[in-house]
C-alpha atoms as a PDB file:
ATOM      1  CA  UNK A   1      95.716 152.026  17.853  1.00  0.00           C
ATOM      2  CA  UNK A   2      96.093 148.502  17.138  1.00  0.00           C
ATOM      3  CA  UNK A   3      97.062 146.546  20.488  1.00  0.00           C
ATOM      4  CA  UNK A   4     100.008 144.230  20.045  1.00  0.00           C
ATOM      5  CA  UNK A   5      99.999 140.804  19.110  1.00  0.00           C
ATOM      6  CA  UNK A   6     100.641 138.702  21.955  1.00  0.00           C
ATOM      7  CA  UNK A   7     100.362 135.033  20.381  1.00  0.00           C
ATOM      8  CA  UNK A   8     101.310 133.952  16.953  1.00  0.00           C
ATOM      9  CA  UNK A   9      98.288 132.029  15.052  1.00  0.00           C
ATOM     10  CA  UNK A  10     100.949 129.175  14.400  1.00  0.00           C
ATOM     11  CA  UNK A  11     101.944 128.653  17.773  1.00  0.00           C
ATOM     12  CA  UNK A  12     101.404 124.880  19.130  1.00  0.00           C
ATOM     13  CA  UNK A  13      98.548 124.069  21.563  1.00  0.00           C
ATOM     14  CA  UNK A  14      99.521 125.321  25.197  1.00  0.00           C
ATOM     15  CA  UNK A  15     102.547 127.751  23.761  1.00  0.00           C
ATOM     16  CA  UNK A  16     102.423 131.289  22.980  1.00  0.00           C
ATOM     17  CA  UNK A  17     104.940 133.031  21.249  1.00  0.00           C
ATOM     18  CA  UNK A  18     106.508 136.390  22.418  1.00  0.00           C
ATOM     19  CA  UNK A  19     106.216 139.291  20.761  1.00  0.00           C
ATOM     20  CA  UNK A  20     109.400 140.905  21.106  1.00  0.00           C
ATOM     21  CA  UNK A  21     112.203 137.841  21.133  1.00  0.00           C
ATOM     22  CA  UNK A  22     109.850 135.671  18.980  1.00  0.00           C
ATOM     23  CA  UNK A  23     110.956 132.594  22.030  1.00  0.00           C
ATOM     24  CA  UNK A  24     108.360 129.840  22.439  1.00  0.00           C
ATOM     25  CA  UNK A  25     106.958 130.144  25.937  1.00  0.00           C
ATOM     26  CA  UNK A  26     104.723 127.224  27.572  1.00  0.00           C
ATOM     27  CA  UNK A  27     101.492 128.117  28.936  1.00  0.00           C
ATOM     28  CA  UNK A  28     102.135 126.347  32.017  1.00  0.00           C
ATOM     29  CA  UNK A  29     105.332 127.645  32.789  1.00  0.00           C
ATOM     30  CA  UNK A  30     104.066 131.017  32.239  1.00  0.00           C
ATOM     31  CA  UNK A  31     101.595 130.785  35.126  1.00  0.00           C
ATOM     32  CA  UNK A  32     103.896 128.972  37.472  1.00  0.00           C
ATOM     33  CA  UNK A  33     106.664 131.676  37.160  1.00  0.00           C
ATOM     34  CA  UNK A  34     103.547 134.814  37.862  1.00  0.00           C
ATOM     35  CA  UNK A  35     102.543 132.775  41.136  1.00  0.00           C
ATOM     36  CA  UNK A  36     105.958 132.664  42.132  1.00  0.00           C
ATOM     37  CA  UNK A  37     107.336 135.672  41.338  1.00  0.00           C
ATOM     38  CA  UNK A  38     104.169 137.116  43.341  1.00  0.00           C
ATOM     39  CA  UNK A  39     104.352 134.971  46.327  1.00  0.00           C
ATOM     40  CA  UNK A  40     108.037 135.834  46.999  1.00  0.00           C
ATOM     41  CA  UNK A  41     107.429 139.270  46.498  1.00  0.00           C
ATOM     42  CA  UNK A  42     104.609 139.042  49.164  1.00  0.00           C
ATOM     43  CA  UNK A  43     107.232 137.352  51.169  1.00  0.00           C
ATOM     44  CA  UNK A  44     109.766 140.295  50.817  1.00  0.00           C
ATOM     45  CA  UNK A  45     106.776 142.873  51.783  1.00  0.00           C
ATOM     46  CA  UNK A  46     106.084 141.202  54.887  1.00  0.00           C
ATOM     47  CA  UNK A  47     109.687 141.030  55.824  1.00  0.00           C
ATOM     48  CA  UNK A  48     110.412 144.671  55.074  1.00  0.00           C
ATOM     49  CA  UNK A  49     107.622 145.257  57.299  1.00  0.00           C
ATOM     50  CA  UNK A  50     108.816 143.556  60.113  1.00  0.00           C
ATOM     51  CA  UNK A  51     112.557 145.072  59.294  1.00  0.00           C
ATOM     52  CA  UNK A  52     110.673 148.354  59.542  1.00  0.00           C
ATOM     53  CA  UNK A  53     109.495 147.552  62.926  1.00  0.00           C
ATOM     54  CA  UNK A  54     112.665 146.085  64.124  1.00  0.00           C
ATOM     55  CA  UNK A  55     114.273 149.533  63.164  1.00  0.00           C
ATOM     56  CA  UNK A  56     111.832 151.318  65.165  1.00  0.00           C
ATOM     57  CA  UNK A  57     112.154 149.671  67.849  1.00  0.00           C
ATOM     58  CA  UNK A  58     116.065 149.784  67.519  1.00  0.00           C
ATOM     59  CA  UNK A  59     115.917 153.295  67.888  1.00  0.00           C
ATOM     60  CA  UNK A  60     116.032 154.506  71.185  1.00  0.00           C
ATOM     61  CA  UNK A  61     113.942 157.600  70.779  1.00  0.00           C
ATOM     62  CA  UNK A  62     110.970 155.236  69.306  1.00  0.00           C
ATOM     63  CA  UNK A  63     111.438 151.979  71.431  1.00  0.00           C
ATOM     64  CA  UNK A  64     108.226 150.925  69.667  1.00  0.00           C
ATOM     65  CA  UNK A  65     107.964 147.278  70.467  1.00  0.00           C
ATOM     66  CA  UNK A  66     108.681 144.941  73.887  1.00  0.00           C
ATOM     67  CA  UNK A  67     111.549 142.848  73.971  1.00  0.00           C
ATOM     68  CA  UNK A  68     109.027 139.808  73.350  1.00  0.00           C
ATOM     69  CA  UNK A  69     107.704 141.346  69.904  1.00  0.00           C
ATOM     70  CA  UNK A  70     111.234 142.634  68.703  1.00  0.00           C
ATOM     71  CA  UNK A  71     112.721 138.801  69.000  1.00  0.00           C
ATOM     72  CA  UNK A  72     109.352 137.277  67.288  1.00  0.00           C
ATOM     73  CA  UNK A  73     109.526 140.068  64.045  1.00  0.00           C
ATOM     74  CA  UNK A  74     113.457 138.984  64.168  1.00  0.00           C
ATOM     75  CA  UNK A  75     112.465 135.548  63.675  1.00  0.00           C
ATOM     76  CA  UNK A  76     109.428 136.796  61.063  1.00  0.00           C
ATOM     77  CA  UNK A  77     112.152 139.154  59.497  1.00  0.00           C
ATOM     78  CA  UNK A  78     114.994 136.121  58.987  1.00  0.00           C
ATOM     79  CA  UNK A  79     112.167 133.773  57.450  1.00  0.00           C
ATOM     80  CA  UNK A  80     110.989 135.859  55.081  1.00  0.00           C
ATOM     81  CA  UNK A  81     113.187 137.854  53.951  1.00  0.00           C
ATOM     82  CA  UNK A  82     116.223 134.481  53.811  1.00  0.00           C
ATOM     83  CA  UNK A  83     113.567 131.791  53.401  1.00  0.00           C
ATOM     84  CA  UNK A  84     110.321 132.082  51.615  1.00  0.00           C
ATOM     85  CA  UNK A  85     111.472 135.521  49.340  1.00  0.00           C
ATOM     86  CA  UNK A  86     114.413 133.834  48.068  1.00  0.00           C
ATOM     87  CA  UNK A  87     113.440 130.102  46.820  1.00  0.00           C
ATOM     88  CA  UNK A  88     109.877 131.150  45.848  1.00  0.00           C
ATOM     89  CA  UNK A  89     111.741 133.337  43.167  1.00  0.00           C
ATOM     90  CA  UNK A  90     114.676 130.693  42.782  1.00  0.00           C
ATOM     91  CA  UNK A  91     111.851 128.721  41.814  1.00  0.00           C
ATOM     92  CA  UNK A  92     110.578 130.928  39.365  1.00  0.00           C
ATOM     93  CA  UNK A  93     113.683 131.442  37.706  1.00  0.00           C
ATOM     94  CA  UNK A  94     114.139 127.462  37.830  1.00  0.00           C
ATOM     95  CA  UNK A  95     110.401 127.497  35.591  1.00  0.00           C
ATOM     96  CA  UNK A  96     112.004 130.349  33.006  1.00  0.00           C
ATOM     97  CA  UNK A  97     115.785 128.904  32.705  1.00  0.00           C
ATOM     98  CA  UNK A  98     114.475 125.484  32.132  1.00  0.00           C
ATOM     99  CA  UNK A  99     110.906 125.849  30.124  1.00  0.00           C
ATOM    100  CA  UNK A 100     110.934 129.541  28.401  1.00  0.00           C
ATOM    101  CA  UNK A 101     114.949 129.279  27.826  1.00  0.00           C
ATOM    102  CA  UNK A 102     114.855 126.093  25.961  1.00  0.00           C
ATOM    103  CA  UNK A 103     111.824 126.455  24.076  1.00  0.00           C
ATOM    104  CA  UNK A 104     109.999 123.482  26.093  1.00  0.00           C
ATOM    105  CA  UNK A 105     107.173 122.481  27.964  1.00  0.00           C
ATOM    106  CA  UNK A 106     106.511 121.897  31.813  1.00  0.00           C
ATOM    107  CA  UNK A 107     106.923 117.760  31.990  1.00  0.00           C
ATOM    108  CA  UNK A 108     103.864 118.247  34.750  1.00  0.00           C
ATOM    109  CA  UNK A 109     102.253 121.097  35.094  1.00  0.00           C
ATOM    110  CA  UNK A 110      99.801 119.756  37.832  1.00  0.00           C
ATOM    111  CA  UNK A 111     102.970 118.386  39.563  1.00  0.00           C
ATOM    112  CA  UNK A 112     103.923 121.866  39.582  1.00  0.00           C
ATOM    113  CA  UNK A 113     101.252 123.030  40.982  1.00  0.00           C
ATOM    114  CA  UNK A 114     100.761 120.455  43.654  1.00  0.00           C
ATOM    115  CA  UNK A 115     104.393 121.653  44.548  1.00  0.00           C
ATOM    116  CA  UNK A 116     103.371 125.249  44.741  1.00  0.00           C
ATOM    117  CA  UNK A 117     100.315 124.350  47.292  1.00  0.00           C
ATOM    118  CA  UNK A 118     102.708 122.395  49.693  1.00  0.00           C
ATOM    119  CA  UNK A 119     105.256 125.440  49.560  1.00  0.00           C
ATOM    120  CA  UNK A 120     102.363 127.555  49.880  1.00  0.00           C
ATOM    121  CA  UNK A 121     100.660 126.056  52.782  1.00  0.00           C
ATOM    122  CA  UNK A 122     104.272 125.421  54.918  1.00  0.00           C
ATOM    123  CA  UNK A 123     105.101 129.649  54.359  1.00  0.00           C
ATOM    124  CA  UNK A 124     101.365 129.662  55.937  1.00  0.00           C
ATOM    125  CA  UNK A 125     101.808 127.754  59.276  1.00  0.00           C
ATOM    126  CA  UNK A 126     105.415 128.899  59.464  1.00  0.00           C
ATOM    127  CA  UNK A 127     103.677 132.506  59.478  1.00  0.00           C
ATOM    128  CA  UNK A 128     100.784 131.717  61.716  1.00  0.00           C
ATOM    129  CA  UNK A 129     102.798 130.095  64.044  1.00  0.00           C
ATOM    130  CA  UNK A 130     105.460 132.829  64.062  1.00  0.00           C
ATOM    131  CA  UNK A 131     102.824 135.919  64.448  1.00  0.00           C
ATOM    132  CA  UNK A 132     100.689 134.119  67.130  1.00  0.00           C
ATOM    133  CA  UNK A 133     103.657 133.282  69.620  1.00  0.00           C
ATOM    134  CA  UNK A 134     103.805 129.939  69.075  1.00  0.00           C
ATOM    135  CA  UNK A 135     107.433 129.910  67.261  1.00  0.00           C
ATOM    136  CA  UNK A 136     109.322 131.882  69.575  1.00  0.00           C
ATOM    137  CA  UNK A 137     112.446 130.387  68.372  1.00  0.00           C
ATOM    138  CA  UNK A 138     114.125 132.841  65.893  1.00  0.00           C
ATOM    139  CA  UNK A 139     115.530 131.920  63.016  1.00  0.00           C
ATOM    140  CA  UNK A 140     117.845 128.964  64.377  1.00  0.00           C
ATOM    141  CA  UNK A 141     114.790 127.138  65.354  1.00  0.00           C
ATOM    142  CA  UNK A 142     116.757 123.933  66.859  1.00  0.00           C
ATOM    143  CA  UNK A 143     116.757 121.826  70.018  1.00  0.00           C
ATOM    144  CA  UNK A 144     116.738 122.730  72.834  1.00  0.00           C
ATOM    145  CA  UNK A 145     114.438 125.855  71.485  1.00  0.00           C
ATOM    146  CA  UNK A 146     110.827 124.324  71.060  1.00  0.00           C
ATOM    147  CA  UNK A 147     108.309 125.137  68.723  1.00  0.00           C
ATOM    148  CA  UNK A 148     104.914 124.215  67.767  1.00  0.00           C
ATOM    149  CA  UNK A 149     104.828 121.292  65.767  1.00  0.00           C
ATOM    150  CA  UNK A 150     103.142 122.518  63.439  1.00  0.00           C
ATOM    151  CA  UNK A 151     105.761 125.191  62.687  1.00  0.00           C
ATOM    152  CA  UNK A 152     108.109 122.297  61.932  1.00  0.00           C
ATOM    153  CA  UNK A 153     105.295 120.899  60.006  1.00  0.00           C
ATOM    154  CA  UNK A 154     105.064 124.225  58.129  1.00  0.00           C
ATOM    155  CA  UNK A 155     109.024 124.029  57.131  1.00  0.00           C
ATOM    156  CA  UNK A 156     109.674 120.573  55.911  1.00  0.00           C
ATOM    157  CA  UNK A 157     105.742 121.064  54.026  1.00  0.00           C
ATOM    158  CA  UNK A 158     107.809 123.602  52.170  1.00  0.00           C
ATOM    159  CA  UNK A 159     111.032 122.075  51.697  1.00  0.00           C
ATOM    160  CA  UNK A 160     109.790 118.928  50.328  1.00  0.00           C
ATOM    161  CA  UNK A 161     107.825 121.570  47.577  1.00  0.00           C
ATOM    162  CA  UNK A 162     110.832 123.097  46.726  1.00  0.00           C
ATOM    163  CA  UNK A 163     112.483 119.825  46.292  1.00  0.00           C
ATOM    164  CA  UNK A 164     109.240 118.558  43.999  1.00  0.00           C
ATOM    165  CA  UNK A 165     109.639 122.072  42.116  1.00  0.00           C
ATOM    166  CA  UNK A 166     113.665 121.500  41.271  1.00  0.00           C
ATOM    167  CA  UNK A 167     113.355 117.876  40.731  1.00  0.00           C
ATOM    168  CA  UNK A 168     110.599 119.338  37.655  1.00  0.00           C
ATOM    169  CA  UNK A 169     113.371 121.167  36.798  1.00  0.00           C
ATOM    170  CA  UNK A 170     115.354 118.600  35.549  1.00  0.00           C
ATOM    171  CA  UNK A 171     113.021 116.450  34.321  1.00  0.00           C
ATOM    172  CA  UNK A 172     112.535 119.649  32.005  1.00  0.00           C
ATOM    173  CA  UNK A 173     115.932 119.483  30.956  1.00  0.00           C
ATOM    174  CA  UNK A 174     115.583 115.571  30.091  1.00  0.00           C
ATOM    175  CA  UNK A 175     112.695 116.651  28.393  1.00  0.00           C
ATOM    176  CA  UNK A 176     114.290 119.601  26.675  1.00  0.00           C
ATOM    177  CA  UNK A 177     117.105 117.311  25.335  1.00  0.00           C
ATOM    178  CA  UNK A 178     115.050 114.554  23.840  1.00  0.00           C
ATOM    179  CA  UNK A 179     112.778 116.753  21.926  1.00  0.00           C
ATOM    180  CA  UNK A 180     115.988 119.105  20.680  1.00  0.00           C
ATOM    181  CA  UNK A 181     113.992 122.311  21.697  1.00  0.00           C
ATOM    182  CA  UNK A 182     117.751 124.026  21.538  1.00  0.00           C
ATOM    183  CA  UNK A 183     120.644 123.014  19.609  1.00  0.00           C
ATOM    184  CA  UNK A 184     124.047 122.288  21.351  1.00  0.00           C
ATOM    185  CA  UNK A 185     124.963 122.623  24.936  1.00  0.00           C
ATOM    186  CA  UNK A 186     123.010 124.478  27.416  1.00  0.00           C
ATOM    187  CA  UNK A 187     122.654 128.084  28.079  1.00  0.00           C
ATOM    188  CA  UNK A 188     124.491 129.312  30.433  1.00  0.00           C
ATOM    189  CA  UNK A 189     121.317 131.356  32.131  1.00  0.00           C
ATOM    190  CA  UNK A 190     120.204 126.751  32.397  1.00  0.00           C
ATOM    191  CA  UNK A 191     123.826 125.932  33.389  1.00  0.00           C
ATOM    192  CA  UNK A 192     123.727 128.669  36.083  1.00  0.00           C
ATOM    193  CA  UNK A 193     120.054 127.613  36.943  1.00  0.00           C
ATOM    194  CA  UNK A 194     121.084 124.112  37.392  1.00  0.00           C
ATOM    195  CA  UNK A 195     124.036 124.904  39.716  1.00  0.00           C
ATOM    196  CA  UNK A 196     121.846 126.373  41.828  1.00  0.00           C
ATOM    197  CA  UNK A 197     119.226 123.383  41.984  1.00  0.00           C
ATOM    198  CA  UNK A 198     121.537 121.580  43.177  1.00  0.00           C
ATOM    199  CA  UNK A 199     122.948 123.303  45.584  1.00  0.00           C
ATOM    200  CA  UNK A 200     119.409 123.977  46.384  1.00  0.00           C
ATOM    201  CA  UNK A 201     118.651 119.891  47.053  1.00  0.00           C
ATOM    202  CA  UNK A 202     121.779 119.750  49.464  1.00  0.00           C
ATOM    203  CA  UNK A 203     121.288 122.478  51.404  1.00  0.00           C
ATOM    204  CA  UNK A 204     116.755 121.122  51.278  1.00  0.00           C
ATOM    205  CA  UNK A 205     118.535 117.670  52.362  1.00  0.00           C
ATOM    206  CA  UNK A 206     120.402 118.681  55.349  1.00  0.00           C
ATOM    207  CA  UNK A 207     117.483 121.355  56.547  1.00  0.00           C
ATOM    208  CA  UNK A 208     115.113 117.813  56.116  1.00  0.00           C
ATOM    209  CA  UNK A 209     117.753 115.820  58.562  1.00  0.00           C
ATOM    210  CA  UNK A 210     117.240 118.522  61.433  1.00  0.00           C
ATOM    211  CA  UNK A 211     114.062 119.490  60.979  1.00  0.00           C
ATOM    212  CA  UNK A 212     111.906 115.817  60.587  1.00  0.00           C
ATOM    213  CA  UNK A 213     113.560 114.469  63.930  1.00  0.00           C
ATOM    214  CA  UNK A 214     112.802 117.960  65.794  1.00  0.00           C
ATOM    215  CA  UNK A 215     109.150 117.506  64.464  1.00  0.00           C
ATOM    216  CA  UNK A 216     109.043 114.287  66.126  1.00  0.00           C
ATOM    217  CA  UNK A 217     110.778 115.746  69.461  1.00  0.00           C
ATOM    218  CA  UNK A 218     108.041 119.018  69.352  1.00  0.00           C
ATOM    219  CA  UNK A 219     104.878 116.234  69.440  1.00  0.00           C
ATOM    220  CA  UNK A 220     107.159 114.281  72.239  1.00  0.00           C
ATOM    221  CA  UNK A 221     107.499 111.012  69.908  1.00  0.00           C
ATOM    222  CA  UNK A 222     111.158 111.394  69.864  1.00  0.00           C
ATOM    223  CA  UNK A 223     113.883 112.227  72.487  1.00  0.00           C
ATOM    224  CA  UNK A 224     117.049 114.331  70.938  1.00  0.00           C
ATOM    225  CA  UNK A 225     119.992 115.042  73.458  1.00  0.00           C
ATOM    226  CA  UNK A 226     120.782 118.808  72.779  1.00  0.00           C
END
């Protein structure tokens, strides 16, 4: 049986063509929208784990975990599961509404990526930080609730990420538009995708004004009346 083509032999350098809408998909945004999609799915298993465990615990006839371990899985639980699973597949759907929906290419794919690490890395001390006891704080981590720094660290490492991620976004769009990949307004699947970018840097914007000062007060550089 003859396997299915998977890239036309006309396709430009760095694009492949799909086989069953014929749409011109960018390498890079390909791979960018895999890692994503798989790190936020990650993200959901761990917090259906921990909701698992909270359950447990819930019920009475179980009881499995200590009052210490059920409020430290809530915080894990709230992080995950409202956090890291949701923008790390925003931001996937942000690489196929602006790239694969317009027929255009990733302005910077290594920008991208550098993006992805810092997200990356922050969801890693946020999690170490969280399973080790050191982030005791739930998921309304602010003063007078301390934290190690380096769980405050971990949050604004991914915020600024995500911001990096949406602001590459709409440089796709600018780039989109001056190299007519698509012919009259946007699609809505962009306009909807857009909407929610920037929602996304207002609500990035605010987290960034509570979080950077209680950074500072967690290494005692800074003191915040609560």
């Amino acid at each position: 049986m003859t396997p299915p083509v998977v890239a036309a032999v006309d396709s430009p350098i760095g694009f492949r063509t799909c086989p069953s809408t014929g749409r011109r998909i960018h390498l890079g945004a390909q791979h960018l929208i895999k890692v994503h999609a798989v790190a936020s799915v990650l993200a959901l298993l761990i917090g259906a784990v921990a909701a698992v465990l909270l359950v447990l615990t819930r019920w009475q006839a179980v009881h499995l975990l200590p009052a210490t371990w059920y409020y430290r899985l809530l915080g894990v639980h709230a992080m995950n599961m409202l956090i890291f699973f949701i923008i790390f597949f925003e931001m996937a759907v942000l690489y196929f509404a602006g790239p694969v929906v317009l027929n255009s290419r990733v302005p910077a794919p290594r920008v991208g990526w550098s993006a992805l690490g810092l997200m990356v890395l922050g969801a890693l001390l946020v999690e170490w930080t969280m399973w080790t006891g050191r982030a005791d704080v739930l998921f309304t981590s602010y003063i007078p609730l301390r934290a190690h720094p380096l769980y405050y660290l971990g949050v604004i490492l991914f915020a600024v990420g995500t911001l990096v991620t949406v602001a590459l976004f709409f440089a796709t769009l600018v780039v989109a538009r001056r190299e007519r990949t698509y012919q009259g307004s946007v699609p809505l699947v962009t306009f909807g995708a857009a909407t929610a970018a920037i929602i996304a840097v207002i609500t990035l914007l605010h987290g960034a004004a509570i979080y950077i000062p209680t950074f500072f007060w967690s290494l005692g550089k800074m003191h915040v009346d609560p």
